[in-house]
C-alpha atoms as a PDB file:
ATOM      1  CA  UNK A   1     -67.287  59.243  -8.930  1.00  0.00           C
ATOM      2  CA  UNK A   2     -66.146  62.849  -9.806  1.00  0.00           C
ATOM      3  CA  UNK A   3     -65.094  64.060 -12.775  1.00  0.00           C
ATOM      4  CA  UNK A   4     -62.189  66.274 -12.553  1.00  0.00           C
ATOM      5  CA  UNK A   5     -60.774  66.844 -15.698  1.00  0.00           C
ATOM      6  CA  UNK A   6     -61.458  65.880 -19.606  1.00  0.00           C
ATOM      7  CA  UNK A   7     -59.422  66.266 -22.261  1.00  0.00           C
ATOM      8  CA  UNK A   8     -59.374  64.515 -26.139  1.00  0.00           C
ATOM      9  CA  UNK A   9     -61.543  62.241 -25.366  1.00  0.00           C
ATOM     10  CA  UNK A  10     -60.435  60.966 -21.583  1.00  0.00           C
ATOM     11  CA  UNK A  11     -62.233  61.589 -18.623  1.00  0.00           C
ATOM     12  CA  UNK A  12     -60.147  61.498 -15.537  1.00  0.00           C
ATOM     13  CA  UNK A  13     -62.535  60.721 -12.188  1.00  0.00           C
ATOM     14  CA  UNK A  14     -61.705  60.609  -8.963  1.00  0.00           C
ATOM     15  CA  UNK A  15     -63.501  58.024  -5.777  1.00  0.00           C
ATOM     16  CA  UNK A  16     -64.584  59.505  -2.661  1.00  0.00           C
ATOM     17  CA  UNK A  17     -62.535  57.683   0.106  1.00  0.00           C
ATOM     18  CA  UNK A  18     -60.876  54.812  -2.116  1.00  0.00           C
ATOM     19  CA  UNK A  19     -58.101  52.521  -1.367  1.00  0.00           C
ATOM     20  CA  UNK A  20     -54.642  53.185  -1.336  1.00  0.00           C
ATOM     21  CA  UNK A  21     -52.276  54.206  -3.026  1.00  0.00           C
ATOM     22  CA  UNK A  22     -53.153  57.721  -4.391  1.00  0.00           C
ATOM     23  CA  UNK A  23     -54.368  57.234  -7.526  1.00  0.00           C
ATOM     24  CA  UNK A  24     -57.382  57.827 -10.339  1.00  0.00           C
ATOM     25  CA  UNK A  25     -59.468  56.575 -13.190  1.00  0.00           C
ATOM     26  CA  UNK A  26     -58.999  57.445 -17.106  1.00  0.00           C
ATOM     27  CA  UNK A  27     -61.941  56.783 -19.248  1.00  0.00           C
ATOM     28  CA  UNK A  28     -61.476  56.639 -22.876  1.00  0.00           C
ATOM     29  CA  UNK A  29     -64.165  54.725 -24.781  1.00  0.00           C
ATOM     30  CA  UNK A  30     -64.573  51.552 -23.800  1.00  0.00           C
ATOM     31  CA  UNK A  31     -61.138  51.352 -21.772  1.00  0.00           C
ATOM     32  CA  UNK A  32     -60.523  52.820 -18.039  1.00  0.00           C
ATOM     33  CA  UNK A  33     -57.245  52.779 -16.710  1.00  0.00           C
ATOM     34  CA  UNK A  34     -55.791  53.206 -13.046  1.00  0.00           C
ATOM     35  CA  UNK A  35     -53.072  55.579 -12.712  1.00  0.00           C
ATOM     36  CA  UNK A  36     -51.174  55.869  -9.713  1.00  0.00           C
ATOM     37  CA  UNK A  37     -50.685  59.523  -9.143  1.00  0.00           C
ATOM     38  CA  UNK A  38     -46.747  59.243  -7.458  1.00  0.00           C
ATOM     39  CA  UNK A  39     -45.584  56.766  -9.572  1.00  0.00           C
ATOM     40  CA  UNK A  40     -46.907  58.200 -12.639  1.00  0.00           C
ATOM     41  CA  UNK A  41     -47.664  54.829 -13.809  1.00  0.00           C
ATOM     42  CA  UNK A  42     -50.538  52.011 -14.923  1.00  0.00           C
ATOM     43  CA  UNK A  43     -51.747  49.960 -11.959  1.00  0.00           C
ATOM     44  CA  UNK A  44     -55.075  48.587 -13.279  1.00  0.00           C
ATOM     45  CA  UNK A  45     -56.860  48.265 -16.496  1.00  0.00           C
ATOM     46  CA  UNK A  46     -55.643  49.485 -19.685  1.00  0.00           C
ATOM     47  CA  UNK A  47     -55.658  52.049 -22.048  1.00  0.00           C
ATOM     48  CA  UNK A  48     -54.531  52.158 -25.868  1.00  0.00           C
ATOM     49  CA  UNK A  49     -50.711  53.261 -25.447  1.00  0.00           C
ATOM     50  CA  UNK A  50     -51.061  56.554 -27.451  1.00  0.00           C
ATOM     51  CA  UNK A  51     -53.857  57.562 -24.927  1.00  0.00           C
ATOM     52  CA  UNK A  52     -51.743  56.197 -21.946  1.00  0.00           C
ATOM     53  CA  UNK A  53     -49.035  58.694 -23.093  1.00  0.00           C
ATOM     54  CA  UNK A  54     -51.354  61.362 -22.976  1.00  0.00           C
ATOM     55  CA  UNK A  55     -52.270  60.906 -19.214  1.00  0.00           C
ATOM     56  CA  UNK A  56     -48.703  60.285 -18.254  1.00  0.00           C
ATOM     57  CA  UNK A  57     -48.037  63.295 -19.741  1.00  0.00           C
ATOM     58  CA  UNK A  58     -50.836  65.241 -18.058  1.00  0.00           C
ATOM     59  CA  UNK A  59     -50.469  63.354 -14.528  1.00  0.00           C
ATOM     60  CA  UNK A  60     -46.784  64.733 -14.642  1.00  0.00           C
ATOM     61  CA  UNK A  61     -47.998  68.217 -15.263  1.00  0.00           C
ATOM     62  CA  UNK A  62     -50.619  68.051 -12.474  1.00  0.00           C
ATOM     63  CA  UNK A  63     -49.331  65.877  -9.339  1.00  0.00           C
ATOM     64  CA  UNK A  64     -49.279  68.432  -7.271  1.00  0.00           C
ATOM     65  CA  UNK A  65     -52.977  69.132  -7.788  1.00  0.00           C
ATOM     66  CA  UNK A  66     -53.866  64.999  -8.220  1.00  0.00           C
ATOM     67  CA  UNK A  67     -52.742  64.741  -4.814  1.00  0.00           C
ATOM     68  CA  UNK A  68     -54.356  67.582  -2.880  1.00  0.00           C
ATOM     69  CA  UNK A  69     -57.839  66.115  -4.577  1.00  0.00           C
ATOM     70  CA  UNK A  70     -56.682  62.690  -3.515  1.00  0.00           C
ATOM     71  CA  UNK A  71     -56.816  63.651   0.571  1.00  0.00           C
ATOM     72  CA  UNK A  72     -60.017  66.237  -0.616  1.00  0.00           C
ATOM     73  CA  UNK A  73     -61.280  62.613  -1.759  1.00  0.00           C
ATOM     74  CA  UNK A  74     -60.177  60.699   1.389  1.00  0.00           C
ATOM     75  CA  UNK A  75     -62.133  63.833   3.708  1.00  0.00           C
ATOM     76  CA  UNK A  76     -64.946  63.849   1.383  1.00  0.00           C
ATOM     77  CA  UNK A  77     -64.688  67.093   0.607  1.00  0.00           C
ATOM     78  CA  UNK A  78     -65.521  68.966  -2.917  1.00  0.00           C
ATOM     79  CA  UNK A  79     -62.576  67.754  -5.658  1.00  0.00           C
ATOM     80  CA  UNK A  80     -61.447  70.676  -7.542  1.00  0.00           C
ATOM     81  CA  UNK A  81     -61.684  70.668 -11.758  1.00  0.00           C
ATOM     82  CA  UNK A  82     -57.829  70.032 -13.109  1.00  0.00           C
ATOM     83  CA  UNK A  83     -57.059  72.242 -16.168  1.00  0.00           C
ATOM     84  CA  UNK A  84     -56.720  69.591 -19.527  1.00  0.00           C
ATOM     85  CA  UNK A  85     -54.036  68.618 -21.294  1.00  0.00           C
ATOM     86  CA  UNK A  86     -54.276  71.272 -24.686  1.00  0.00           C
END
């Protein structure tokens, strides 16, 4: 699974060709969480809440580019790096 971005401590990956709806992964220690990219929301897993505000936060600034890796991911095609959250 890709990496695509990192920032304070969460790494954000990324399937090739995964199940709907759009959506990624968020790694921080021994939590992952499943965001889904339109709704800007938890679908699966968890994450503490401070860190889950952090990737809300950073999903909202980068949906646009979430989503065009998220049909790069369904083509398997190369997934571009998203800029952290600083």
């Amino acid at each position: 699974m890709p990496q695509i971005s990192y920032f304070l401590g969460v790494i954000i990956r990324m399937f090739y060709r995964d199940h709907n709806p759009p959506h990624f992964h968020a790694v921080y220690a021994d939590f992952e969480g499943i965001i889904d990219i339109e709704k800007n929301e938890i679908i699966g897993g968890e994450l503490p809440p401070r860190v889950l505000v952090l990737v809300k936060e950073w999903t909202a600034l980068h949906q646009n580019e979430l989503m065009d890796n998220w049909e790069r991911a369904r083509q398997q095609e190369s997934l571009k790096d998203i800029a952290p959250l600083v």
